[in-house]
C-alpha atoms as a PDB file:
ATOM      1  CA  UNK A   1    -104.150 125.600 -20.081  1.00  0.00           C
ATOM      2  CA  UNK A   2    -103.459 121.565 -19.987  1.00  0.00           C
ATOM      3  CA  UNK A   3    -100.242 120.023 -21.311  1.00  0.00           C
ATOM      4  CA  UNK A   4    -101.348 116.444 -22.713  1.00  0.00           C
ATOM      5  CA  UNK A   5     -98.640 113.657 -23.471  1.00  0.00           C
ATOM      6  CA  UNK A   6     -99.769 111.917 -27.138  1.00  0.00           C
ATOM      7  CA  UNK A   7     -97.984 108.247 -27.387  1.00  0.00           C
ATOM      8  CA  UNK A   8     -97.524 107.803 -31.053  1.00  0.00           C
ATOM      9  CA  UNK A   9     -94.950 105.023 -30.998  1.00  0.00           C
ATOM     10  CA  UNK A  10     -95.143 102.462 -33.299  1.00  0.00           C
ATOM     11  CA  UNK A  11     -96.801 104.357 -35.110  1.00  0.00           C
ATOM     12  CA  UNK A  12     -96.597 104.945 -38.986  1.00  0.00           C
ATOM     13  CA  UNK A  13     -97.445 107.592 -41.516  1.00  0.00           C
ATOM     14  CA  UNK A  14    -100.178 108.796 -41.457  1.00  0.00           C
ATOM     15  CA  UNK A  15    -101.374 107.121 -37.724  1.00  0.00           C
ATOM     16  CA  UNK A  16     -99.132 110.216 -36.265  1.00  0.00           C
ATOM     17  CA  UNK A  17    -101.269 112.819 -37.912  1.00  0.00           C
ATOM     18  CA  UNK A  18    -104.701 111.461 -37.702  1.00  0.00           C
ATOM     19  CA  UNK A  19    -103.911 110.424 -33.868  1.00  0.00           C
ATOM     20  CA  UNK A  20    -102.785 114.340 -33.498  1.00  0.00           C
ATOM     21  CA  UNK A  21    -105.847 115.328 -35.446  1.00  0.00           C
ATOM     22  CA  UNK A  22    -107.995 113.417 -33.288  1.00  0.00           C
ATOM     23  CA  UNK A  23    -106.485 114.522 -29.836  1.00  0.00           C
ATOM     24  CA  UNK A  24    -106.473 118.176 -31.241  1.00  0.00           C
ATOM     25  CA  UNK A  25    -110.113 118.377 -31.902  1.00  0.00           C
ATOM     26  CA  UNK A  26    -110.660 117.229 -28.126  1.00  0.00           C
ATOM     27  CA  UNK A  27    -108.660 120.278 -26.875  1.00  0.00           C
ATOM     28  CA  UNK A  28    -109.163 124.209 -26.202  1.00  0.00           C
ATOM     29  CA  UNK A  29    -107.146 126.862 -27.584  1.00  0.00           C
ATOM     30  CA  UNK A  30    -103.876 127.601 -25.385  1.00  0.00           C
ATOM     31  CA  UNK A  31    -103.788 123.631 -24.500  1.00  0.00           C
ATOM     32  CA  UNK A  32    -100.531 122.202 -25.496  1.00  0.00           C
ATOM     33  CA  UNK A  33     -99.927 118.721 -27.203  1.00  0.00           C
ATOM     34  CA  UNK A  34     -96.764 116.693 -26.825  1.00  0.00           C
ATOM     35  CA  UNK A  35     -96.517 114.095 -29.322  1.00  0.00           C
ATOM     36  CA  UNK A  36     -93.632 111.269 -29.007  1.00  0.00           C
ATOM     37  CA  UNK A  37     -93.023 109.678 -32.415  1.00  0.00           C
ATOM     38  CA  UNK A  38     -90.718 106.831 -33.930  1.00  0.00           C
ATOM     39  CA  UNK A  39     -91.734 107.593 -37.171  1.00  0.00           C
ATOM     40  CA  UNK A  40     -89.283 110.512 -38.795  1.00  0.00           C
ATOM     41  CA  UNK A  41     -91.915 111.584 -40.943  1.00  0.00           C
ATOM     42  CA  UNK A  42     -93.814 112.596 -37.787  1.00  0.00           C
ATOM     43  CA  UNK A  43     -91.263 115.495 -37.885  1.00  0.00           C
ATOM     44  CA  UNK A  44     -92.288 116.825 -41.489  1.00  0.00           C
ATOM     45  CA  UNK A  45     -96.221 115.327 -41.246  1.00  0.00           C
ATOM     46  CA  UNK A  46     -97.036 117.491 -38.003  1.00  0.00           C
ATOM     47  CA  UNK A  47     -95.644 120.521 -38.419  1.00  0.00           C
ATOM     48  CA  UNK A  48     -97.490 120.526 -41.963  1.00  0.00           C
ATOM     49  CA  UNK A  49    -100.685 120.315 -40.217  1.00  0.00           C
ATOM     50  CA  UNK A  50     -99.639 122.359 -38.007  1.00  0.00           C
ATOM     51  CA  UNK A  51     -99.599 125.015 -40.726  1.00  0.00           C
ATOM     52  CA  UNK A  52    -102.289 123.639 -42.476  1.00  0.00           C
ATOM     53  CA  UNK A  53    -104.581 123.942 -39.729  1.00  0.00           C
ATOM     54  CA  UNK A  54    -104.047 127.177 -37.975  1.00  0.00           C
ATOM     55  CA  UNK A  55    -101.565 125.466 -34.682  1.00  0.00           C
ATOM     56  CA  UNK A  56     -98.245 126.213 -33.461  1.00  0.00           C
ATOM     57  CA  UNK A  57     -95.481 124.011 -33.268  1.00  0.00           C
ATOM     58  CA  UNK A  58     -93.353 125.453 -30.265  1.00  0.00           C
ATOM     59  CA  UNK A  59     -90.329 122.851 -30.431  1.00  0.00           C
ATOM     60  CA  UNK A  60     -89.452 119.776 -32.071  1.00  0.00           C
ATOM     61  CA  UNK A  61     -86.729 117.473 -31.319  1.00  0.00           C
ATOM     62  CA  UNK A  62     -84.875 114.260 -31.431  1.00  0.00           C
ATOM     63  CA  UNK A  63     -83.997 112.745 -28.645  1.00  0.00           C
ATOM     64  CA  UNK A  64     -82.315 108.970 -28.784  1.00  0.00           C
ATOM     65  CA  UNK A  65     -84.822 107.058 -31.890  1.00  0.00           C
ATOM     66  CA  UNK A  66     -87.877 109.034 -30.532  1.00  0.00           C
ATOM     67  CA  UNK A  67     -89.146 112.191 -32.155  1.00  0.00           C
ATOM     68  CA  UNK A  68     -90.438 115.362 -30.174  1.00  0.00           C
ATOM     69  CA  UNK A  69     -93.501 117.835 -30.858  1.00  0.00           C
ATOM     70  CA  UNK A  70     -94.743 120.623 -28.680  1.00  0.00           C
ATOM     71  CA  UNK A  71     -97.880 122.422 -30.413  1.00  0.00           C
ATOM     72  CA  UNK A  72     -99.689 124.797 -28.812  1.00  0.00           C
ATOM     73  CA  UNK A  73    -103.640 124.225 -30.096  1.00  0.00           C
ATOM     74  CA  UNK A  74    -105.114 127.924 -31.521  1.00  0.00           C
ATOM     75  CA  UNK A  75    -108.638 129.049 -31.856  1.00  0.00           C
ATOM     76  CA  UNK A  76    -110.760 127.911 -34.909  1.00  0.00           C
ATOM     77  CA  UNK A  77    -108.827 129.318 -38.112  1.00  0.00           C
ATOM     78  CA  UNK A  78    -112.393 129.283 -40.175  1.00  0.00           C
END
């Protein structure tokens, strides 16, 4: 298992997601992804795909004007 920091600072909707999307498909099931947003509709967008995709958002969280994620990346949905 590999815990990977994702910079998405700056960052606007949907850069967040794809960014996510893109770093996701690069991982193995069990790896976990924390993603640092300043865009507060990283903390709706992501845990949607989250769902949407099969992943599991372990913790989310605000902390000063930056925005938290934790997902742990699951095996293939399909």
């Amino acid at each position: 298992m590999s815990r990977i920091l994702l910079d998405c600072r700056r960052l606007l909707c949907p850069m967040p997601v794809i960014r996510v999307q893109n770093r996701v498909a690069e991982l193995l099931p069990g790896d976990e992804l924390e993603v640092v947003c300043t865009d507060p509709g990283a903390m709706q967008d992501i845990p949607a795909w989250c769902r949407i995709n099969g992943h599991l958002l372990l913790d989310q969280q605000v902390q000063d004007d930056e925005y938290i994620l934790r997902i742990r990346v699951q095996g293939d949905p399909g």
